[in-house]
C-alpha atoms as a PDB file:
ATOM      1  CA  UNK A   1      13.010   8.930  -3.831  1.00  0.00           C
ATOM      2  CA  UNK A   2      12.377   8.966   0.004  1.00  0.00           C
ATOM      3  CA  UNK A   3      11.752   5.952   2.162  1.00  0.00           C
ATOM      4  CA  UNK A   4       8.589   6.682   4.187  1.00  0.00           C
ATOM      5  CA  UNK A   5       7.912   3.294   5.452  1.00  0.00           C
ATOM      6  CA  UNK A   6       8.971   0.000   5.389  1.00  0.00           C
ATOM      7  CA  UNK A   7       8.435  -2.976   6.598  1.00  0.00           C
ATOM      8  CA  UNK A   8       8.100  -7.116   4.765  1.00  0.00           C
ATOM      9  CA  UNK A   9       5.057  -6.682   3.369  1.00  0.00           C
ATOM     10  CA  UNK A  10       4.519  -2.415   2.492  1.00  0.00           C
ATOM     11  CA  UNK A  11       6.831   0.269   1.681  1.00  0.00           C
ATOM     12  CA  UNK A  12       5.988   3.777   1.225  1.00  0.00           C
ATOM     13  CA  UNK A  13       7.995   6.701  -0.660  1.00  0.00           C
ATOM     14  CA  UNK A  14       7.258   9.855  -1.802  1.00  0.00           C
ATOM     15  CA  UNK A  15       5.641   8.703  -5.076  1.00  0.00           C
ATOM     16  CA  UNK A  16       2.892   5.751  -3.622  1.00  0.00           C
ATOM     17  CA  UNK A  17       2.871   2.346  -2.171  1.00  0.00           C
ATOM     18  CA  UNK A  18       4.717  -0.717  -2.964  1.00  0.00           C
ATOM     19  CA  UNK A  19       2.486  -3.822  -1.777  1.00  0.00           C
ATOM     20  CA  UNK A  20       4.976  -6.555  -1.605  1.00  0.00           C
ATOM     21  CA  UNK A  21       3.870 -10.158  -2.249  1.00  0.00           C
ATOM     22  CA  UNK A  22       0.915  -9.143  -4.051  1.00  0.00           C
ATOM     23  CA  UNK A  23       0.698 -11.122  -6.844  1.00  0.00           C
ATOM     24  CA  UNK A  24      -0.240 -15.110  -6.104  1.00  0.00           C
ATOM     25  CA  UNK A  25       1.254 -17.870  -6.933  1.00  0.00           C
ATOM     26  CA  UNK A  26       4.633 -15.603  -8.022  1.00  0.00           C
ATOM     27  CA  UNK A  27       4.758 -13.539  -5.197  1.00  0.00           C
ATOM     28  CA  UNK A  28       5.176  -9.652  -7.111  1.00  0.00           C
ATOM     29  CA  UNK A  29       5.028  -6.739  -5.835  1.00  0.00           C
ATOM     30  CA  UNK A  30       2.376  -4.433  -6.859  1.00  0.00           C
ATOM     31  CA  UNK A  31       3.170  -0.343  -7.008  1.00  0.00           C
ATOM     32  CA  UNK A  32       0.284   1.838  -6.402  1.00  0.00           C
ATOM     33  CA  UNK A  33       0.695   5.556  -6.563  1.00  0.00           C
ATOM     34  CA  UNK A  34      -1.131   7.992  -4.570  1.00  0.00           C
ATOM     35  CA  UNK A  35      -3.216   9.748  -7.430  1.00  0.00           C
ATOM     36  CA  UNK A  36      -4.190   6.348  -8.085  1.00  0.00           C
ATOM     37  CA  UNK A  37      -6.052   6.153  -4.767  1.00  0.00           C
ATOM     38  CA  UNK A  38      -9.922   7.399  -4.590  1.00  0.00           C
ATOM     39  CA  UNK A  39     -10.591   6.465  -1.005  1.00  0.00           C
ATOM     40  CA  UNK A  40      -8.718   4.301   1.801  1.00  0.00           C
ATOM     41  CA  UNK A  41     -10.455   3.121   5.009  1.00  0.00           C
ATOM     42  CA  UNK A  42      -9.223   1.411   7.978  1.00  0.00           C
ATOM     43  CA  UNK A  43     -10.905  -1.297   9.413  1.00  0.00           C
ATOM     44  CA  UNK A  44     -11.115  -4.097  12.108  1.00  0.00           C
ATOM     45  CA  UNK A  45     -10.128  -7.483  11.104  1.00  0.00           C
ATOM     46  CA  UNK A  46     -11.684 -10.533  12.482  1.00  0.00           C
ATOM     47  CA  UNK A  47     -11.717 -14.190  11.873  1.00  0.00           C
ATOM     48  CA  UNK A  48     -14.650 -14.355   9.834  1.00  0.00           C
ATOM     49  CA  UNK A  49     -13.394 -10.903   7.858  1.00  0.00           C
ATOM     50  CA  UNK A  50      -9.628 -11.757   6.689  1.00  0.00           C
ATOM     51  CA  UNK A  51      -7.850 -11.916  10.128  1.00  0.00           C
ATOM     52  CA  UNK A  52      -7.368 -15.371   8.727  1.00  0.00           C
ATOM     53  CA  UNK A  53      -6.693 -15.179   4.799  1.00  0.00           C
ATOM     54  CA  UNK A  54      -2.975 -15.526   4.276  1.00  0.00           C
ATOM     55  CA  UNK A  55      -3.215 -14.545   0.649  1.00  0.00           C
ATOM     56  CA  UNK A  56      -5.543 -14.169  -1.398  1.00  0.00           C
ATOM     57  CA  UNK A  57      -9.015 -13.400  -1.619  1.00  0.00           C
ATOM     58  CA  UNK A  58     -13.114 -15.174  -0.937  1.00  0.00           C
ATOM     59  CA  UNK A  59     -15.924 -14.356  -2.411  1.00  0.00           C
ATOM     60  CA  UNK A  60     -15.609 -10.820  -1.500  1.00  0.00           C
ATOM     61  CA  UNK A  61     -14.033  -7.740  -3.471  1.00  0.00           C
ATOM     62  CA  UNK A  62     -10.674  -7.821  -1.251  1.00  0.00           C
ATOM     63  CA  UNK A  63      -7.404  -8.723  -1.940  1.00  0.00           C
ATOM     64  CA  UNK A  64      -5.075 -10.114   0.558  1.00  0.00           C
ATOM     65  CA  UNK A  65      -1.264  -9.669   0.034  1.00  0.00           C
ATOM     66  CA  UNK A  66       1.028 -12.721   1.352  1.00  0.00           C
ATOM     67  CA  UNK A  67       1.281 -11.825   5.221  1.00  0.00           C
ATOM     68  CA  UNK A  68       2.009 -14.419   7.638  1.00  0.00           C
ATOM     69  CA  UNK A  69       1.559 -12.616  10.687  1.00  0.00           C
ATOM     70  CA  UNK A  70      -1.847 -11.290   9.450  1.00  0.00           C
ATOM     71  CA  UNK A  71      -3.729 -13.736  11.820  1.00  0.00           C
ATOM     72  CA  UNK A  72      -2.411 -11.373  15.106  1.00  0.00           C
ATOM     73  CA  UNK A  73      -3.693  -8.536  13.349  1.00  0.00           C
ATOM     74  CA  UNK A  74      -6.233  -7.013  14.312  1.00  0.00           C
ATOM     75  CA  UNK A  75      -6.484  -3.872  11.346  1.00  0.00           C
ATOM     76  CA  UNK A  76      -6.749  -3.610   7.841  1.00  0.00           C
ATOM     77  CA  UNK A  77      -6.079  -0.465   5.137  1.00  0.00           C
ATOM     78  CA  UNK A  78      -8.448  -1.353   2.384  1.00  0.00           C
ATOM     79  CA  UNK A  79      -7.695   0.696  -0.384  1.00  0.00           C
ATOM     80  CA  UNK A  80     -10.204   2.455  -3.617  1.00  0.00           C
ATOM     81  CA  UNK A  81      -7.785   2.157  -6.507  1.00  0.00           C
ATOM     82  CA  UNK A  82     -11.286   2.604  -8.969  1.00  0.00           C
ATOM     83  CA  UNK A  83     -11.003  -1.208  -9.940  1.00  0.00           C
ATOM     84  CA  UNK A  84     -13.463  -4.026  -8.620  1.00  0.00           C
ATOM     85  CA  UNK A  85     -10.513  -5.636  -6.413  1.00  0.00           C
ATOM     86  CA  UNK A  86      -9.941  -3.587  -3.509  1.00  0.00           C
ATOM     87  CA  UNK A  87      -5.948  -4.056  -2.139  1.00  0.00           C
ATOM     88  CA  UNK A  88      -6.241  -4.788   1.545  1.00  0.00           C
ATOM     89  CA  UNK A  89      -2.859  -3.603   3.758  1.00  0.00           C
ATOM     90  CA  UNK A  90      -1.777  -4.879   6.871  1.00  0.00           C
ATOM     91  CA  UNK A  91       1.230  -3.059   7.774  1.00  0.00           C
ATOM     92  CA  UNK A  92       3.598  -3.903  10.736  1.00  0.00           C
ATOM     93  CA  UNK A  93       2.294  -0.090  11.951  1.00  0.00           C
ATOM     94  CA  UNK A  94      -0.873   0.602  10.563  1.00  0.00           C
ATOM     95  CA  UNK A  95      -0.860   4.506  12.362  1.00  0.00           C
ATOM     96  CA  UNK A  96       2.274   5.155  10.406  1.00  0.00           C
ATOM     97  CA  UNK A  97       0.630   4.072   7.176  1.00  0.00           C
ATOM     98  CA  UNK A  98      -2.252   5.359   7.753  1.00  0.00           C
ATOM     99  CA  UNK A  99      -1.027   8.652   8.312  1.00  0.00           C
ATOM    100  CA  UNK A 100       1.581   9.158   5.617  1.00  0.00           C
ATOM    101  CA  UNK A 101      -2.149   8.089   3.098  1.00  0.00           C
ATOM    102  CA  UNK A 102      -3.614  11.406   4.676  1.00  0.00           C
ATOM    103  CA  UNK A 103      -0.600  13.275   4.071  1.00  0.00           C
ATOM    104  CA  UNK A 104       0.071  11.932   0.364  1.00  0.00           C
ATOM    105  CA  UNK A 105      -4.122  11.215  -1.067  1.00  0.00           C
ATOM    106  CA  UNK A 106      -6.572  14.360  -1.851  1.00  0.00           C
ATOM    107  CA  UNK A 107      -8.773  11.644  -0.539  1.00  0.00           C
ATOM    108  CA  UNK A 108      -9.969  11.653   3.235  1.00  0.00           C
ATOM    109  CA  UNK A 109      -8.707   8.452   4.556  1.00  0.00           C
ATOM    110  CA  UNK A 110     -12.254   6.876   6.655  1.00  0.00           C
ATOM    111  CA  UNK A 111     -12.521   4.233   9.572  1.00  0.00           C
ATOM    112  CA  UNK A 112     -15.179   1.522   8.678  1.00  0.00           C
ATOM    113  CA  UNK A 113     -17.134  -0.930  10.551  1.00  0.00           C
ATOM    114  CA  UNK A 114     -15.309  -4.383   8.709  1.00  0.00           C
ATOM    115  CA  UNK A 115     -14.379  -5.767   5.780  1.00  0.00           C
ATOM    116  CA  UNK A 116     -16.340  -8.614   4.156  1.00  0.00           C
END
C-alpha cells in the first residue's frame, strides 16, 4: 500500500485516510476509506469556526482531530462520511490533500463559505 501523504496528524494511501489523534481522551487513529466518503468540502477556518478547537468538537456537527498547530490554520477539509459527525482535516498541505480526495472519491470535492 502506497504512501500518498503524510504528515502528524493525516496520512493518505491508496486505500483512504488515516486521521491520526482522532479519538479523545485516547488519542486513536481513525481510518476512513474513500468509498466511505459522500462529499468533502474545503473551507476557511476562523476563530469563531474551529481555528481555535484543539480537539474536539461544540455544539456543532464537526469533529476536530488533536492538532496543535490548528490555531495558524487558516483551512479546513470537512468530510461527508453519511454519519451525523462530520471529520474535520487540517493537514500540514491542505492542496495536496485536497487533491489526492478528487483523485481517489466519485464525489466532487466543493469549497464552502465556513464551518460552524
Amino acid at each position: 500500500m502506497a504512501t500518498l501523504y503524510q504528515d502528524p496528524c493525516l496520512t493518505c494511501d491508496d486505500e483512504g485516510l488515516t486521521i491520526h489523534r482522532y479519538y479523545f481522551p485516547f488519542s486513536g487513529d481513525k481510518h476512513v476509506p474513500y468509498a466511505a466518503i459522500r462529499q468533502a468540502w474545503d473551507r476557511p477556518m476562523g476563530p469563531l469556526t474551529g481555528q481555535w478547537r484543539i480537539w474536539g468538537m461544540g455544539l456543532s456537527p464537526y469533529w476536530f482531530h488533536l492538532d496543535a498547530n490548528r490555531p495558524s490554520k487558516t483551512r479546513c477539509i470537512v468530510l461527508d462520511v453519511g454519519a451525523v459527525i462530520r471529520p474535520v482535516l487540517t493537514p500540514d498541505n491542505l492542496e495536496v490533500v485536497l487533491a489526492i480526495l478528487r483523485d481517489k472519491v466519485q464525489v466532487t470535492v466543493a469549497s464552502a463559505k465556513k464551518v460552524a
